[in-house]
N, C-alpha and C. Protein backbone atom coordinates (compact mmCIF):
# COMPACT_ATOMS: atom_id res chain seq x y z
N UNK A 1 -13.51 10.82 -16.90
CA UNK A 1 -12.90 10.32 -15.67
C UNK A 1 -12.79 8.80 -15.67
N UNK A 2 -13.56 8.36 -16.51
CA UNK A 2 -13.59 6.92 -16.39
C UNK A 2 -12.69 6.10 -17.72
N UNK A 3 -11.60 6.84 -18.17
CA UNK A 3 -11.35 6.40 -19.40
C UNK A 3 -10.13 4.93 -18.81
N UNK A 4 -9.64 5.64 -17.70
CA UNK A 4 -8.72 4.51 -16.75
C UNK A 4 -9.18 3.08 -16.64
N UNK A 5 -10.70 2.66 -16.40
CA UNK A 5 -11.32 1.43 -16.47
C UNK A 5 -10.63 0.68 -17.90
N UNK A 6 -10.50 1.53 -19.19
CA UNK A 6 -10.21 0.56 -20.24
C UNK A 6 -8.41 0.60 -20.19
N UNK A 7 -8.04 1.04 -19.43
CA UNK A 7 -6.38 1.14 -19.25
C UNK A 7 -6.01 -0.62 -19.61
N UNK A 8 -4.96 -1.05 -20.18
CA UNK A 8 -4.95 -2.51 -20.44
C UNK A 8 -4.43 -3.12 -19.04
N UNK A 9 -3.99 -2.47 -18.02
CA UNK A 9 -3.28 -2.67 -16.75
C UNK A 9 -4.62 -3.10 -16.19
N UNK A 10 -5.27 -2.75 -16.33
CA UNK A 10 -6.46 -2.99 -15.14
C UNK A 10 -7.08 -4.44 -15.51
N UNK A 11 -6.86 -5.01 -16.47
CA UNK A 11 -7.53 -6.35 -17.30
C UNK A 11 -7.89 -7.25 -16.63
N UNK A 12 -6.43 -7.55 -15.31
CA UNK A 12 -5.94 -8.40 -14.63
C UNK A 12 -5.79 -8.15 -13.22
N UNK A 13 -6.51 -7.08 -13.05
CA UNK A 13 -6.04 -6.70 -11.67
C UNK A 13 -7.11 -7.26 -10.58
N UNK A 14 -7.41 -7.30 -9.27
CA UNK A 14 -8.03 -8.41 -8.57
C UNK A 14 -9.42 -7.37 -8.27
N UNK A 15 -10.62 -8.00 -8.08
CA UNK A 15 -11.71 -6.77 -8.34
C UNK A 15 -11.59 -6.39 -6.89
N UNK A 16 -10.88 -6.90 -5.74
CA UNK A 16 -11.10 -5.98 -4.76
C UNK A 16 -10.47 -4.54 -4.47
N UNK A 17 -9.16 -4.84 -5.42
CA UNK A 17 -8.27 -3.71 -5.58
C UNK A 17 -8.93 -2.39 -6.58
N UNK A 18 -9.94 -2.97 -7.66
CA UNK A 18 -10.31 -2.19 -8.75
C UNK A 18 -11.38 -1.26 -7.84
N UNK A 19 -12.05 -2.05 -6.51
CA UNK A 19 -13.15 -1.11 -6.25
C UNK A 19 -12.51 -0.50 -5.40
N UNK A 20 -11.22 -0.77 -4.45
CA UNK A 20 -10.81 0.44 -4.29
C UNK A 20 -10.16 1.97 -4.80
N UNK A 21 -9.75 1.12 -6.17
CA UNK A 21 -9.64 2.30 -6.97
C UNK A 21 -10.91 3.27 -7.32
N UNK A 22 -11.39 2.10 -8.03
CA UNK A 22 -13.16 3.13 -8.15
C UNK A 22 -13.36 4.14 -7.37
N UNK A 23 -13.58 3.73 -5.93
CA UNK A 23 -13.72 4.54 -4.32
C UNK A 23 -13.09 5.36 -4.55
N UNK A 24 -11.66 5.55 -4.57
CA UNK A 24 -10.79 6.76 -4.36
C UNK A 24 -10.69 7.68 -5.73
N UNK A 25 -11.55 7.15 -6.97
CA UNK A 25 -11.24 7.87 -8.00
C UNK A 25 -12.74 9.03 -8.06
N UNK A 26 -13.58 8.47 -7.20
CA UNK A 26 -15.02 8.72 -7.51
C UNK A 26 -14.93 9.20 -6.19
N UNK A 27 -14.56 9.75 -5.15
CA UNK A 27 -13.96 10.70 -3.90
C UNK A 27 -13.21 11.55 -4.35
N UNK A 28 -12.10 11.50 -5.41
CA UNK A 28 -11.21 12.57 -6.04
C UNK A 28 -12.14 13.74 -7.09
N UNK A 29 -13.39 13.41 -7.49
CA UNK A 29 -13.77 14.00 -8.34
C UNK A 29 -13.94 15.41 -8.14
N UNK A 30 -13.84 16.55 -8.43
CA UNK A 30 -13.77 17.88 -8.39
C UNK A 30 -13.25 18.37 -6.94
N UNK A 31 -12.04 17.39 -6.36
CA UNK A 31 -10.92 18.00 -5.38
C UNK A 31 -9.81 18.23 -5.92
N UNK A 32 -9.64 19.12 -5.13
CA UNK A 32 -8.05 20.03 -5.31
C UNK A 32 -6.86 19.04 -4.73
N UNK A 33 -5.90 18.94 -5.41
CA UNK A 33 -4.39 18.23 -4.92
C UNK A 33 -4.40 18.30 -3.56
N UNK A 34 -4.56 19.19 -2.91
CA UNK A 34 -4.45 19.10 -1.18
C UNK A 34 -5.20 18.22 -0.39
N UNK A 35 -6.50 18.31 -1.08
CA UNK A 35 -7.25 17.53 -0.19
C UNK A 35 -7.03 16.04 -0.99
N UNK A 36 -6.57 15.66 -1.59
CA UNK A 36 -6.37 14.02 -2.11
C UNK A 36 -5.26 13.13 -0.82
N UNK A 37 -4.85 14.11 -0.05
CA UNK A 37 -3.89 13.41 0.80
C UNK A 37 -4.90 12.51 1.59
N UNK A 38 -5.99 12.63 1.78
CA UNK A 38 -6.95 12.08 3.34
C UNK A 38 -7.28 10.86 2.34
N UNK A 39 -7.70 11.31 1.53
CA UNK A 39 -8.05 9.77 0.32
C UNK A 39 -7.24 9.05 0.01
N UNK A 40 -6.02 9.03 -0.20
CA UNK A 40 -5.37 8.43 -0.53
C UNK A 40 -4.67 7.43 0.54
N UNK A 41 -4.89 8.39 1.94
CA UNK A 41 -4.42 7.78 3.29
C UNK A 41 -5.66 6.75 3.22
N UNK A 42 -6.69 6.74 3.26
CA UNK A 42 -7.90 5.84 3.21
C UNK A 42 -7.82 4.56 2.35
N UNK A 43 -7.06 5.35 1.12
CA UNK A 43 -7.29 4.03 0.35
C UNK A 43 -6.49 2.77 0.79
N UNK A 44 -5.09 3.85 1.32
CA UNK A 44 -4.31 2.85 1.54
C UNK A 44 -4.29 1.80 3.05
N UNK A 45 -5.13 2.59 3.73
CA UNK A 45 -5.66 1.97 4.92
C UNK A 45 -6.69 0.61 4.68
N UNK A 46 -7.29 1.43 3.93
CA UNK A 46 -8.32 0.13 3.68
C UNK A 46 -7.86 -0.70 3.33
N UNK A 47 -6.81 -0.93 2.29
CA UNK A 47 -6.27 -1.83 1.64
C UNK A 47 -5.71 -2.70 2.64
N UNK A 48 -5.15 -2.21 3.47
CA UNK A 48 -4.58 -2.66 4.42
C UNK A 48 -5.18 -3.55 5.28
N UNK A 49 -6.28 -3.08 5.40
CA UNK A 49 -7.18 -4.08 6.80
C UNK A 49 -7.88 -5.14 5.95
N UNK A 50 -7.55 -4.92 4.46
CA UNK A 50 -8.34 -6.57 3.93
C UNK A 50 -6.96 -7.28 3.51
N UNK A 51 -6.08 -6.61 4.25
CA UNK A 51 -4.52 -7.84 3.40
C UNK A 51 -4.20 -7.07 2.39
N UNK A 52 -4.51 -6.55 1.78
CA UNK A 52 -3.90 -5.80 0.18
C UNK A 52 -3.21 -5.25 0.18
N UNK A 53 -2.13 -5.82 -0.73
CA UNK A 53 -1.31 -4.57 -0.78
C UNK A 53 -1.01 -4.05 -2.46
N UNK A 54 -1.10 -3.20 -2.74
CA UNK A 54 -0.89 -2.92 -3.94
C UNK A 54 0.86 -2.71 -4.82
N UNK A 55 1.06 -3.57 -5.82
CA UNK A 55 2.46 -3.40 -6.57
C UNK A 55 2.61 -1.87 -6.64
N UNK A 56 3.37 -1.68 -6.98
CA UNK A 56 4.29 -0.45 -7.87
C UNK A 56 3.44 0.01 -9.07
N UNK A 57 3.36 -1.14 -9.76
CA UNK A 57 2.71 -0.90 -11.25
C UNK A 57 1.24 -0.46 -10.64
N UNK A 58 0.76 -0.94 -9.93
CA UNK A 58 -0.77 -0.73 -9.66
C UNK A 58 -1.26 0.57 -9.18
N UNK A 59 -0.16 0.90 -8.05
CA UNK A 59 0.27 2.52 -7.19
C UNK A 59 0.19 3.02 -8.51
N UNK A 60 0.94 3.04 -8.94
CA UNK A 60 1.32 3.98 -10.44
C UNK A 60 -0.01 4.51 -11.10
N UNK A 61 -0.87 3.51 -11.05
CA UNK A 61 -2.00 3.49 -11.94
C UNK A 61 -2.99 4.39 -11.11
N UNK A 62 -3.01 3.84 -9.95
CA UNK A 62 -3.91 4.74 -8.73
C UNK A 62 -3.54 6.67 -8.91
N UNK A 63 -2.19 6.46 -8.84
CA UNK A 63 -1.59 7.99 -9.04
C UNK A 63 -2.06 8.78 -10.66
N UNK A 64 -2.37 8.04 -11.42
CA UNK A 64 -2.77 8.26 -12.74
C UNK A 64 -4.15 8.71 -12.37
N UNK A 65 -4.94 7.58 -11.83
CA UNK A 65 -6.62 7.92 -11.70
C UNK A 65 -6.45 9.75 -10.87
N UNK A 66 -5.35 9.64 -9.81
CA UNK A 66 -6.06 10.71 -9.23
C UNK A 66 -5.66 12.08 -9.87
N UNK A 67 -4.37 11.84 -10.60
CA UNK A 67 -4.17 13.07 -11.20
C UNK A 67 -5.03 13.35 -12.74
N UNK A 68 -5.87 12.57 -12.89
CA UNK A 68 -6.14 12.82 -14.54
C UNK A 68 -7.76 13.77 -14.33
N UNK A 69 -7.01 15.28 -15.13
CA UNK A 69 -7.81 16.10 -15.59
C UNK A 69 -7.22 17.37 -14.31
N UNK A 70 -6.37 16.56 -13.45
CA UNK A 70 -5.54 17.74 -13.01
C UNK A 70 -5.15 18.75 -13.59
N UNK A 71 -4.98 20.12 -12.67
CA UNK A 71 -3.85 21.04 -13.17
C UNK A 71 -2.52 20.22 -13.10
N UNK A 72 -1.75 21.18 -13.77
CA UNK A 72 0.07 20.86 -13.34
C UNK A 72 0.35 21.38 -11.84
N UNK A 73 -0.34 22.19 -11.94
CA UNK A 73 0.02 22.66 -9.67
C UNK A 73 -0.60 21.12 -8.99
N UNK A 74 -1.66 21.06 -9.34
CA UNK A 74 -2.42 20.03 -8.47
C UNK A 74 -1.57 18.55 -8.57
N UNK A 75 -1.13 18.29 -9.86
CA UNK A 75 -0.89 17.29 -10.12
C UNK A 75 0.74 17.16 -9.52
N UNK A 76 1.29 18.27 -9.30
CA UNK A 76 2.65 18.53 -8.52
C UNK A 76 2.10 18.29 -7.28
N UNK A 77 1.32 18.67 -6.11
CA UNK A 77 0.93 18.79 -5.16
C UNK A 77 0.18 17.15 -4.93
N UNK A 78 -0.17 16.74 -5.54
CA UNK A 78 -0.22 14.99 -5.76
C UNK A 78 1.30 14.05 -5.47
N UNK A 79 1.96 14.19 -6.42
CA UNK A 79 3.01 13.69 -6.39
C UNK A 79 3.84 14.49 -4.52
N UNK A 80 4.02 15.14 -4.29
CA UNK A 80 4.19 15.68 -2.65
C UNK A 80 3.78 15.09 -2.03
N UNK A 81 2.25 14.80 -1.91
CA UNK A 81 2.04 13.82 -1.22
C UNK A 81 2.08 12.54 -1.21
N UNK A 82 2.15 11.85 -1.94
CA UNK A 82 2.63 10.85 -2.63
C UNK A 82 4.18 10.37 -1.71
N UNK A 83 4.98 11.50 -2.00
CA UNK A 83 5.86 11.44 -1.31
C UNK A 83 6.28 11.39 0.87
N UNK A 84 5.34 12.12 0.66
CA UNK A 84 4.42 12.11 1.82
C UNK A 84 4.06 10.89 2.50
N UNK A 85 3.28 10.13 2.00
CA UNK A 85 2.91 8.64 2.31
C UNK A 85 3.25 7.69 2.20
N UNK A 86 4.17 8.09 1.28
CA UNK A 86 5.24 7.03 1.15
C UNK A 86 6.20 6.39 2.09
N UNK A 87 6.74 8.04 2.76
CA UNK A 87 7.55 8.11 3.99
C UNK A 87 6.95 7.56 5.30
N UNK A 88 5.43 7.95 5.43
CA UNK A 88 4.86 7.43 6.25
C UNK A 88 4.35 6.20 6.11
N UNK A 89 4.37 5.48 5.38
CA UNK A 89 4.28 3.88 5.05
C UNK A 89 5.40 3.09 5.16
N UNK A 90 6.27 3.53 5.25
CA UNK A 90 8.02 3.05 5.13
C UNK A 90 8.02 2.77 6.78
N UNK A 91 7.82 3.84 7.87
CA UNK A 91 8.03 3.77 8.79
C UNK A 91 7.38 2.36 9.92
């Protein structure tokens, strides 16, 4: 689960953002795609109330942590929501 820490993306990334990744990767551990929606709403909340906002490239990476060691259902049901919060972040 932790192979993402040596990802070369993360080298540079700001440590307040990394421990929210940590948080939401180490909350994802033995959940099902459905329930990653409440975590992911969290993460992105939190991020929020310290100023953060996370790039594209970084999202990307977050979506990596939570799908890795997924099924292909789960990891479909990830990306849904994904889509999901997206819409509701737009608004």
């Amino acid at each position: 689960m932790n192979e993402w820490m040596n990802n070369p993306a993360m080298q540079n990334m700001d440590p307040i953002k990394m421990e929210l990744i940590r948080t939401a990767a180490a909350q994802t551990q033995g959940k099902s795609g459905k329930a990653l929606a409440p975590i992911m709403m969290a993460l992105i909340t939190n991020a929020n109330k310290k100023g953060i906002q996370f790039t594209p490239d970084e999202f990307s990476l977050v979506l990596s942590v939570l799908k890795e060691g997924k099924s292909k259902e789960e990891q479909d049901q990830i990306e849904n929501m994904v889509r999901m919060v997206s819409t509701y972040m737009k608004k």
